[in-house]
C-alpha atoms as a PDB file:
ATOM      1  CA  UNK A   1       0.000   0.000   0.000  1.00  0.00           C
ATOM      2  CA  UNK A   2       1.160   3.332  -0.636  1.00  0.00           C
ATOM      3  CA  UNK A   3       0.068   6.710   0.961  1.00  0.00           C
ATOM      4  CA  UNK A   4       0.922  10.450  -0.144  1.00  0.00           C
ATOM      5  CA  UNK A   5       0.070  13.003   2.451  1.00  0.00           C
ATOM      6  CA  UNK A   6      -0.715  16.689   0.909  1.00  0.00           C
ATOM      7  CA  UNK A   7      -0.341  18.391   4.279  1.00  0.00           C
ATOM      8  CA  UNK A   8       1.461  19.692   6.982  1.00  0.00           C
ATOM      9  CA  UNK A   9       3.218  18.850  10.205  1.00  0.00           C
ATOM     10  CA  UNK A  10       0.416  17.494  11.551  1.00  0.00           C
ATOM     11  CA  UNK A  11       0.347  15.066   8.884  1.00  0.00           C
ATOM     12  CA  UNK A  12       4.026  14.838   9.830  1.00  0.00           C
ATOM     13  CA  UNK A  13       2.631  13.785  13.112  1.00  0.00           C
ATOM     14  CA  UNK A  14      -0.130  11.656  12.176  1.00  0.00           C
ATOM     15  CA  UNK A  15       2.181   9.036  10.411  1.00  0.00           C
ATOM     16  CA  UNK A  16       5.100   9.454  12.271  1.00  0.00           C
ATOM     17  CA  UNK A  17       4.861   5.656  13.270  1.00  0.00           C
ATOM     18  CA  UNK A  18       2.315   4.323  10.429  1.00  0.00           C
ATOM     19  CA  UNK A  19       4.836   2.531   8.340  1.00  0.00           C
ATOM     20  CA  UNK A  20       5.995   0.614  11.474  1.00  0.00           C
ATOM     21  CA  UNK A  21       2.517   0.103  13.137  1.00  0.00           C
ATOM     22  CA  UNK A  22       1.862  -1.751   9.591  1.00  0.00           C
ATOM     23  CA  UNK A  23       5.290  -3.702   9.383  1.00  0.00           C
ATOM     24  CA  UNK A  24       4.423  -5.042  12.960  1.00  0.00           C
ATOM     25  CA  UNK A  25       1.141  -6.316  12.245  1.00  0.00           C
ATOM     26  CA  UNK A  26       2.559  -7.660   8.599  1.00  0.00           C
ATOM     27  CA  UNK A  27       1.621  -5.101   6.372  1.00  0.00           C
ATOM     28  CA  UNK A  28       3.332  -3.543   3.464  1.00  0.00           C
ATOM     29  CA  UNK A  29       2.572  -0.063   3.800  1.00  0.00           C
ATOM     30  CA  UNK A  30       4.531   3.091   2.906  1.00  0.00           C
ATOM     31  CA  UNK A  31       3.525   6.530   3.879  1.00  0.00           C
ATOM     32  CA  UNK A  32       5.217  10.106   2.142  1.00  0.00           C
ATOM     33  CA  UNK A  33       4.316  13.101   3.543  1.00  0.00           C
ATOM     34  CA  UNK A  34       4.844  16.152   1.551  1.00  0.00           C
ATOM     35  CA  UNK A  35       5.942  18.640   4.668  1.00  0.00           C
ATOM     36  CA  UNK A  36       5.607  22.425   4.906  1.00  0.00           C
ATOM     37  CA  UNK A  37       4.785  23.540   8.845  1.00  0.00           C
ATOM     38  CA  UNK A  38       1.441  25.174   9.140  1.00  0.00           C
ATOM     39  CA  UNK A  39       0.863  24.635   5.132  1.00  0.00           C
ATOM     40  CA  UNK A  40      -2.914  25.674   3.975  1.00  0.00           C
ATOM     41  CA  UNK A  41      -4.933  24.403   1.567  1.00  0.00           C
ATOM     42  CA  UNK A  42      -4.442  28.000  -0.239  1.00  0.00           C
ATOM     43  CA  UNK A  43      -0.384  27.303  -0.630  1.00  0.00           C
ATOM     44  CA  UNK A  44      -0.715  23.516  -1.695  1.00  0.00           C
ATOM     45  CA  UNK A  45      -3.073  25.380  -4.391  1.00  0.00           C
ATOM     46  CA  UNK A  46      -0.272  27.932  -5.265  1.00  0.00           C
ATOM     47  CA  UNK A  47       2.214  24.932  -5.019  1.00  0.00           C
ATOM     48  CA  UNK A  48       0.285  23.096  -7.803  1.00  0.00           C
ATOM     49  CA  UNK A  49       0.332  26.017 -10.099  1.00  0.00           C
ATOM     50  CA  UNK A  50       3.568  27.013  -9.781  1.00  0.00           C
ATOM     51  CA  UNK A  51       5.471  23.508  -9.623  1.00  0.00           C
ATOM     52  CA  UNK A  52       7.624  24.763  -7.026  1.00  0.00           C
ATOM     53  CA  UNK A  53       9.523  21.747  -5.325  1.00  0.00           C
ATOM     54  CA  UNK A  54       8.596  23.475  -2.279  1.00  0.00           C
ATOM     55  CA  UNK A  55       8.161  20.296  -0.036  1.00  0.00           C
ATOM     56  CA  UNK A  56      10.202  18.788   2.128  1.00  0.00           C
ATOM     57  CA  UNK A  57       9.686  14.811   1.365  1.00  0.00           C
ATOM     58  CA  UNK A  58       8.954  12.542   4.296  1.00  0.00           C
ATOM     59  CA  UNK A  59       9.279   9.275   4.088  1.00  0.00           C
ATOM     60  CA  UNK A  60       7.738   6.452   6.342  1.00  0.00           C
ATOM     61  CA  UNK A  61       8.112   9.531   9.176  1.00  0.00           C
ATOM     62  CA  UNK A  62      11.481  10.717   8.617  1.00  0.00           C
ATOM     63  CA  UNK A  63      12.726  13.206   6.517  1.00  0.00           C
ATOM     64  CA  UNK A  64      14.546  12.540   3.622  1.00  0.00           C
ATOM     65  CA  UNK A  65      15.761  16.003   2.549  1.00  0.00           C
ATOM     66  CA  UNK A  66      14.927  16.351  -0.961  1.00  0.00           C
ATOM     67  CA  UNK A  67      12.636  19.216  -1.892  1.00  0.00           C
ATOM     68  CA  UNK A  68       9.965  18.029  -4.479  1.00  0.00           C
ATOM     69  CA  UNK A  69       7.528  19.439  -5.593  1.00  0.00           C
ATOM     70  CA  UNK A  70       3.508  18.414  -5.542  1.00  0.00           C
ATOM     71  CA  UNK A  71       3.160  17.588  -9.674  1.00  0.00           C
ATOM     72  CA  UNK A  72       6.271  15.957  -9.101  1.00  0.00           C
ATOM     73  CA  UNK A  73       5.390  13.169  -6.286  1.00  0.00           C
ATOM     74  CA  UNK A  74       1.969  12.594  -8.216  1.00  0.00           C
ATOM     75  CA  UNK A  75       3.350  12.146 -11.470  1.00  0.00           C
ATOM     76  CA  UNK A  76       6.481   9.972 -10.608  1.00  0.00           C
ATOM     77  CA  UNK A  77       3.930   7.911  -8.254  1.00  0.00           C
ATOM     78  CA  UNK A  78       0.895   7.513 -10.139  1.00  0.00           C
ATOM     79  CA  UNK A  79      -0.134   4.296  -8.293  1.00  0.00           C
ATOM     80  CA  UNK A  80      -0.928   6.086  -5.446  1.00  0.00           C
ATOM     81  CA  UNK A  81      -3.209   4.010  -3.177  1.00  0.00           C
ATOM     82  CA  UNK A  82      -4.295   6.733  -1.008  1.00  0.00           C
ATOM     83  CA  UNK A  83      -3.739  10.686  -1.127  1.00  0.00           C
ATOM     84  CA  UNK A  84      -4.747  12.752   1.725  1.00  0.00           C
ATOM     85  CA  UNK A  85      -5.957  16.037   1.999  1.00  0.00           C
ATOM     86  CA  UNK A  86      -6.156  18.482   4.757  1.00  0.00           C
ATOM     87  CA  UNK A  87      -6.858  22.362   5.724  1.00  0.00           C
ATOM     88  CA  UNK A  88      -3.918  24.328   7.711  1.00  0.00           C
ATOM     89  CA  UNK A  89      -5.247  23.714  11.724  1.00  0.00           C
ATOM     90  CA  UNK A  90      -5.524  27.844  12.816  1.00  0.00           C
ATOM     91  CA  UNK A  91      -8.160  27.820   9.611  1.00  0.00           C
ATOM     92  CA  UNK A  92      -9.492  24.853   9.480  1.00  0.00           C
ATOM     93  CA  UNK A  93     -12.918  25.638  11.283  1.00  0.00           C
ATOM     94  CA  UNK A  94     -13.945  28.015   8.630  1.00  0.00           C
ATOM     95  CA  UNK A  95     -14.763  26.787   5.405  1.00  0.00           C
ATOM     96  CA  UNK A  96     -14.724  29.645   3.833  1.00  0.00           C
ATOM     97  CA  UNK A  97     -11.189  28.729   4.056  1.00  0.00           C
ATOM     98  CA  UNK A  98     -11.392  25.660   2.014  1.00  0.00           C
ATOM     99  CA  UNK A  99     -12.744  26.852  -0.919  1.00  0.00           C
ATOM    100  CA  UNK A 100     -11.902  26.954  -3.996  1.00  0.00           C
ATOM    101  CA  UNK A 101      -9.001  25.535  -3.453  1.00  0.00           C
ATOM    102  CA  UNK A 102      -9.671  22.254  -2.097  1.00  0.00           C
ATOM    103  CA  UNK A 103     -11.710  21.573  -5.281  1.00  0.00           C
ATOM    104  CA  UNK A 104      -9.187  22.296  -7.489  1.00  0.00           C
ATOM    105  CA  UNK A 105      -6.111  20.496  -5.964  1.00  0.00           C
ATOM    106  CA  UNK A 106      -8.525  17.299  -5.884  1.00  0.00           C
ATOM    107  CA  UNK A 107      -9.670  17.498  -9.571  1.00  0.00           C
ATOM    108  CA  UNK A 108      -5.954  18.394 -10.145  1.00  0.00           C
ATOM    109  CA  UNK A 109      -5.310  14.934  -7.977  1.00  0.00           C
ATOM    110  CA  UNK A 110      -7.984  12.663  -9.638  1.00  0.00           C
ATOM    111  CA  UNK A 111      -6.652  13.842 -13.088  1.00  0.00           C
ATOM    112  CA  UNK A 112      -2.871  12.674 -12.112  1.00  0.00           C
ATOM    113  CA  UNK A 113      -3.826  10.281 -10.250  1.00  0.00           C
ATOM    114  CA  UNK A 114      -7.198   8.792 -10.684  1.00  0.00           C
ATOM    115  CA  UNK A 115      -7.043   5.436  -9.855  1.00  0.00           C
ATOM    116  CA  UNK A 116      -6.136   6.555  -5.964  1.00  0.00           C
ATOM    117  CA  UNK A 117      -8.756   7.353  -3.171  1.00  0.00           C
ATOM    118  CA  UNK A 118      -8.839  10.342  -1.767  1.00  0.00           C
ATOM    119  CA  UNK A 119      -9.002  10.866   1.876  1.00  0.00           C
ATOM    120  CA  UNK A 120      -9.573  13.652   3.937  1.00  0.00           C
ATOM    121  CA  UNK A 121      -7.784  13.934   7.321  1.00  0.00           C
ATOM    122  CA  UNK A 122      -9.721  15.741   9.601  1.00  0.00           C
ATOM    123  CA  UNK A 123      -7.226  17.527  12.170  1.00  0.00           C
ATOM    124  CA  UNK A 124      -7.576  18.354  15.492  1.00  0.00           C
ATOM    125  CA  UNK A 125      -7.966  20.873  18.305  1.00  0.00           C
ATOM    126  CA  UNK A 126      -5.722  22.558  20.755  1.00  0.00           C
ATOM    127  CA  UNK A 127      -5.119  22.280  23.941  1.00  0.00           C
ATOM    128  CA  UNK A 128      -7.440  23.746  26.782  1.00  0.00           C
ATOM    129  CA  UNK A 129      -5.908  26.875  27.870  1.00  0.00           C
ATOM    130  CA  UNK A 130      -3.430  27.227  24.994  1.00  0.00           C
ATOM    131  CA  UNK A 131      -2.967  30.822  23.783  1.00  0.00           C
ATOM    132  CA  UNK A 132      -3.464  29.521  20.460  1.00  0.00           C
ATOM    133  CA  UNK A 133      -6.540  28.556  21.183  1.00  0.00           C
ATOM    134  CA  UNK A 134      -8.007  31.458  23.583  1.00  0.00           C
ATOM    135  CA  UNK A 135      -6.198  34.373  22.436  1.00  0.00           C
ATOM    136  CA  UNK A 136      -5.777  33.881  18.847  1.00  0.00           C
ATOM    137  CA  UNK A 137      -8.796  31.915  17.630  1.00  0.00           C
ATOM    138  CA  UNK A 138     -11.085  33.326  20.805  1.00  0.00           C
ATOM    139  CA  UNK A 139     -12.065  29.720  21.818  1.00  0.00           C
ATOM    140  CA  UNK A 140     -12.815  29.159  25.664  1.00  0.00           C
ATOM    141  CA  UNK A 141     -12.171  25.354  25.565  1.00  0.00           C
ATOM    142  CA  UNK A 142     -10.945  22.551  22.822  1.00  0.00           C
ATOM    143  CA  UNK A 143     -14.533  21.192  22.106  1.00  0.00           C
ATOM    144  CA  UNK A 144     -15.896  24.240  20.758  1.00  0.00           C
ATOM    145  CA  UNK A 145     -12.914  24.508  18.231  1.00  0.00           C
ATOM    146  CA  UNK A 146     -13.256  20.796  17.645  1.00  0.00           C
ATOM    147  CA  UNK A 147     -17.038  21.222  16.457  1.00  0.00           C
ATOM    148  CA  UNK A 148     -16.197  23.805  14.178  1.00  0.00           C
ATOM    149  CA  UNK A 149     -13.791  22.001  12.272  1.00  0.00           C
ATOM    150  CA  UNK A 150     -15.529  18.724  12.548  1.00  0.00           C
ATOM    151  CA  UNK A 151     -18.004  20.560  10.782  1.00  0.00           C
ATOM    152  CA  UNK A 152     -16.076  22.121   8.184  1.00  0.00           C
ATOM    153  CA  UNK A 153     -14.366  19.038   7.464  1.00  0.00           C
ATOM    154  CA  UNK A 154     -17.625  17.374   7.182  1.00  0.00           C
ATOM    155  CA  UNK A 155     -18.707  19.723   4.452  1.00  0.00           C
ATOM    156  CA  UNK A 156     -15.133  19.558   2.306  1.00  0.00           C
ATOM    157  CA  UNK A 157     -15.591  15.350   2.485  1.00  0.00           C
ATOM    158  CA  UNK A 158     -19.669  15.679   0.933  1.00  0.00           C
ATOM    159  CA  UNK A 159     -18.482  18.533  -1.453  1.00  0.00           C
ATOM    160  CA  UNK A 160     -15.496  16.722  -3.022  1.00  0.00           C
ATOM    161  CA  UNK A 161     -17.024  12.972  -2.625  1.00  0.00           C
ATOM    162  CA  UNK A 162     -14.212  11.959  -0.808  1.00  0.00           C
ATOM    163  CA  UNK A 163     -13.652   8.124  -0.447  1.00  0.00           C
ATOM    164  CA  UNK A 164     -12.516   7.772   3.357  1.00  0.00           C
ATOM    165  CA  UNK A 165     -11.987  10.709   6.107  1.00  0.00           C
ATOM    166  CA  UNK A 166      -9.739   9.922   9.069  1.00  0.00           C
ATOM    167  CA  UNK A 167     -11.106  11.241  11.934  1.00  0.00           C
ATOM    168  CA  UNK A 168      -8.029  12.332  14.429  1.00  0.00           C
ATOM    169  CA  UNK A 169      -9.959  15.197  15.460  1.00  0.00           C
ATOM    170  CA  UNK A 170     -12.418  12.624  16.678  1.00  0.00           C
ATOM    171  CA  UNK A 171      -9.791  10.282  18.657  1.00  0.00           C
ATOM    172  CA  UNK A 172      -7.784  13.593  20.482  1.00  0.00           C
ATOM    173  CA  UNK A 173     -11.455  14.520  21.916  1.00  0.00           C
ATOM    174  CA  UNK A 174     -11.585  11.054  22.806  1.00  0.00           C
ATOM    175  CA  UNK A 175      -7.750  10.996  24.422  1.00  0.00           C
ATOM    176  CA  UNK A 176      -8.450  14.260  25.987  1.00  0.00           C
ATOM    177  CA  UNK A 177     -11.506  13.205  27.569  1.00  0.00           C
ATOM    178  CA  UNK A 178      -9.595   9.717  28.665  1.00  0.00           C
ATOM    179  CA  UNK A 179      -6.881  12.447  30.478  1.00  0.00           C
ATOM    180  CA  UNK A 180      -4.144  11.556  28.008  1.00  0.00           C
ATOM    181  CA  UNK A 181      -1.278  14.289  27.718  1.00  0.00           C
ATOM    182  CA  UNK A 182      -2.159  13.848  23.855  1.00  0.00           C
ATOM    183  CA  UNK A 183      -0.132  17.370  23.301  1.00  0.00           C
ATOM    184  CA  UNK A 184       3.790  18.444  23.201  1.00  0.00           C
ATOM    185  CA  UNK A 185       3.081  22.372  22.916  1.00  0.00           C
ATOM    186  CA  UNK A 186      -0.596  22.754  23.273  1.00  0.00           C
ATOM    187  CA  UNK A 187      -1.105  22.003  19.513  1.00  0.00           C
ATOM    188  CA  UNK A 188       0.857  19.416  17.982  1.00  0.00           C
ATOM    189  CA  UNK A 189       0.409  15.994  18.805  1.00  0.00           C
ATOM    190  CA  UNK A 190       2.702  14.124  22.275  1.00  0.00           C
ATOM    191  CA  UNK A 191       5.468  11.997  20.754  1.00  0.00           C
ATOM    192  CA  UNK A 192       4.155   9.352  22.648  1.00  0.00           C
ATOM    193  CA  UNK A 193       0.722   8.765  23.400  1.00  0.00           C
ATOM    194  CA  UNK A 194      -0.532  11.574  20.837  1.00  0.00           C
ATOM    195  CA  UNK A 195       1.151  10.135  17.845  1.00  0.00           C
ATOM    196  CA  UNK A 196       0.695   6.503  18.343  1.00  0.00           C
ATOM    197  CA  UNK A 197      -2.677   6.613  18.679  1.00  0.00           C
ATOM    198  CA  UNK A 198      -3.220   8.623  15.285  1.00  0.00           C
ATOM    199  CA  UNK A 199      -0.765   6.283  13.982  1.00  0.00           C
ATOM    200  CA  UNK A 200      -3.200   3.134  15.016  1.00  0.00           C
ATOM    201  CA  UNK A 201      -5.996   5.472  13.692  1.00  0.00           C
ATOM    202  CA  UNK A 202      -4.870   5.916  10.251  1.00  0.00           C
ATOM    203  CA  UNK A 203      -3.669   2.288  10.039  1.00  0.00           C
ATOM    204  CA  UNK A 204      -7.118   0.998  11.199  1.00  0.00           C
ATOM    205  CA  UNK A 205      -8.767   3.604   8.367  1.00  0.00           C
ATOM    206  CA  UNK A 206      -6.496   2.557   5.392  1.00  0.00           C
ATOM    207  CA  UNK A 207      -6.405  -1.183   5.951  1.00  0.00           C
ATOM    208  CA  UNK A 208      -9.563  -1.858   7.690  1.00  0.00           C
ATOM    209  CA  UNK A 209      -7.303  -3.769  10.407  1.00  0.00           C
ATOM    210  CA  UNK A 210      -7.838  -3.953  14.208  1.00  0.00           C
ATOM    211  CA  UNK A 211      -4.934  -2.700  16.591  1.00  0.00           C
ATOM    212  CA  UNK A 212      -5.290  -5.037  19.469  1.00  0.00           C
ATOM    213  CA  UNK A 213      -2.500  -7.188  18.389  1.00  0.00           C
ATOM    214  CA  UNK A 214      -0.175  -4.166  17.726  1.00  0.00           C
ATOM    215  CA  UNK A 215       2.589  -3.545  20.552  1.00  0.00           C
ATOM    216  CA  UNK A 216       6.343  -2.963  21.019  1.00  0.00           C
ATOM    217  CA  UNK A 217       6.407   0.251  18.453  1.00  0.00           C
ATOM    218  CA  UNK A 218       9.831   2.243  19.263  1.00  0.00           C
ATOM    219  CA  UNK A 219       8.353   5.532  19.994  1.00  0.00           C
ATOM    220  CA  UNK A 220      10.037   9.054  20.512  1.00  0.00           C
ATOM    221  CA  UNK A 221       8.714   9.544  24.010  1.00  0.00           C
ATOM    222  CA  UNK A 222       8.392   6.473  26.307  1.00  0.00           C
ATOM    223  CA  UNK A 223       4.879   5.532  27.812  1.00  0.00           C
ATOM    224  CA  UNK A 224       3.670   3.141  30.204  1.00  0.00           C
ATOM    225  CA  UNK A 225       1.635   0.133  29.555  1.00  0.00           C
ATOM    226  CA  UNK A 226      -1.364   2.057  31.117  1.00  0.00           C
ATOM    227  CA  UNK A 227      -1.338   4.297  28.928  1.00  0.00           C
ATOM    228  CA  UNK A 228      -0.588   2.503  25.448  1.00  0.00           C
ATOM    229  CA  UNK A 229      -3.854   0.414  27.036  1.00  0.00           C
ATOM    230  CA  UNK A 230      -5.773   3.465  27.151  1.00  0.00           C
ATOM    231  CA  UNK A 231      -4.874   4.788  23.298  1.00  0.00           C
ATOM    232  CA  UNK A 232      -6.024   1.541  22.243  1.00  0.00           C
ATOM    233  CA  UNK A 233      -9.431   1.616  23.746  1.00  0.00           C
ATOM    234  CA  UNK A 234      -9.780   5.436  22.525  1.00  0.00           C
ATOM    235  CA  UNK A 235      -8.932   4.056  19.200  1.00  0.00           C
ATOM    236  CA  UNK A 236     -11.005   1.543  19.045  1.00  0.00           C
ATOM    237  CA  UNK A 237     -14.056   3.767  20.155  1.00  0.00           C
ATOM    238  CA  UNK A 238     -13.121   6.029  17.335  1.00  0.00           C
ATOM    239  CA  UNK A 239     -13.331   2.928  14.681  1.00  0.00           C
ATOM    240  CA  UNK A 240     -16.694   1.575  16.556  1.00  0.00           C
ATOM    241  CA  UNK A 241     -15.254  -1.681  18.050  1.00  0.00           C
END
């Protein structure tokens, strides 16, 4: 299986472990993320038109440092499996925001590319009491931001027909709720805990695997066996089993 991320680093941290998770359970599965921090929907759009090789290419969650560019990646790698898309996180609960450029880098995708699926990866929100989250984007707490880009992702899956959306907006609520430090800096994902479990997440999405089975993943951040319990059973309330 093969999976191109159009997105950010919190696509970066999404599949920081995904190749792995897969190659413990048996699976061939390789994951490139196309890398710009905090990159919108509005600059993979400029990206397209002006074949810049802008990106810095990730490759089964390390970098490889080679700038490509997006034309590049889907041309050379036309048997794409999967290609996700997402929105930049500080706009991603408008979808005002979205549009028109999410519809034009997908047609530009299916046109490339159009035996892959396209998947939208819904991201997540920040941290109670960040400064991100209260000062600049005048939240009060996590869940409000989280419903307002649950429900702007929601629309941008229904307007472009996409064919699966990962919901790690979805599990943090879930982790957060369960008392999981699920953050590193109030916004991107724990290096533990936070990535693993969008790591089982996306695996679980793709393959249409279960996780149980899944242990001894070498992650960044040591966690105990407690915990690693408790981002199972978050995941698997996520997937509905």
């Amino acid at each position: 299986m093969r999976v191109l991320c159009i997105g950010n680093s919190f696509s970066q941290d999404a599949t920081r472990y995904l190749h792995q998770i897969a190659r413990k359970a048996g699976v061939s599965l390789n994951v490139s993320n196309l890398y710009i921090g905090g990159c919108s929907l509005s600059r993979h759009f400029k990206n397209m038109h002006t074949k810049a090789p802008a990106y810095d290419l990730q490759f089964n969650g390390f970098s490889t440092g080679l700038p490509v560019s997006l034309e590049q990646m889907l041309l050379q790698n036309a048997d794409w499996d999967y290609i996700t898309v997402q929105q930049a996180s500080p706009v991603s609960v408008d979808y005002k925001t979205y549009q028109p450029y999410l519809d034009e880098l997908v047609a530009y995708i299916r046109a490339l590319c159009p035996k892959a699926k396209i998947v939208v990866h819904e991201t997540w929100a920040y941290e109670d009491e960040s400064v991100k989250l209260t000062e600049q984007m005048g939240y009060t707490k996590r869940g409000e931001m989280y419903a307002d880009l649950h429900r702007a992702y929601t629309l941008a899956a229904e307007d472009i027909k996409a064919d699966l959306v990962i919901p790690s907006g979805t599990l943090m609520e879930e982790l957060a709720a369960a008392g999981i430090a699920l953050h590193r800096d109030t916004f991107h994902a724990s290096l533990g805990a936070g990535r693993l479990a969008l790591g089982f997440l996306w695996y679980a999405k793709l393959t249409g695997n279960g996780i149980d089975d899944i242990d001894g993943i070498d992650l960044d951040a040591p966690e105990t066996a407690e915990t690693l319990a408790t981002v199972k059973a978050c995941v698997n309330r996520v997937l509905g089993v």
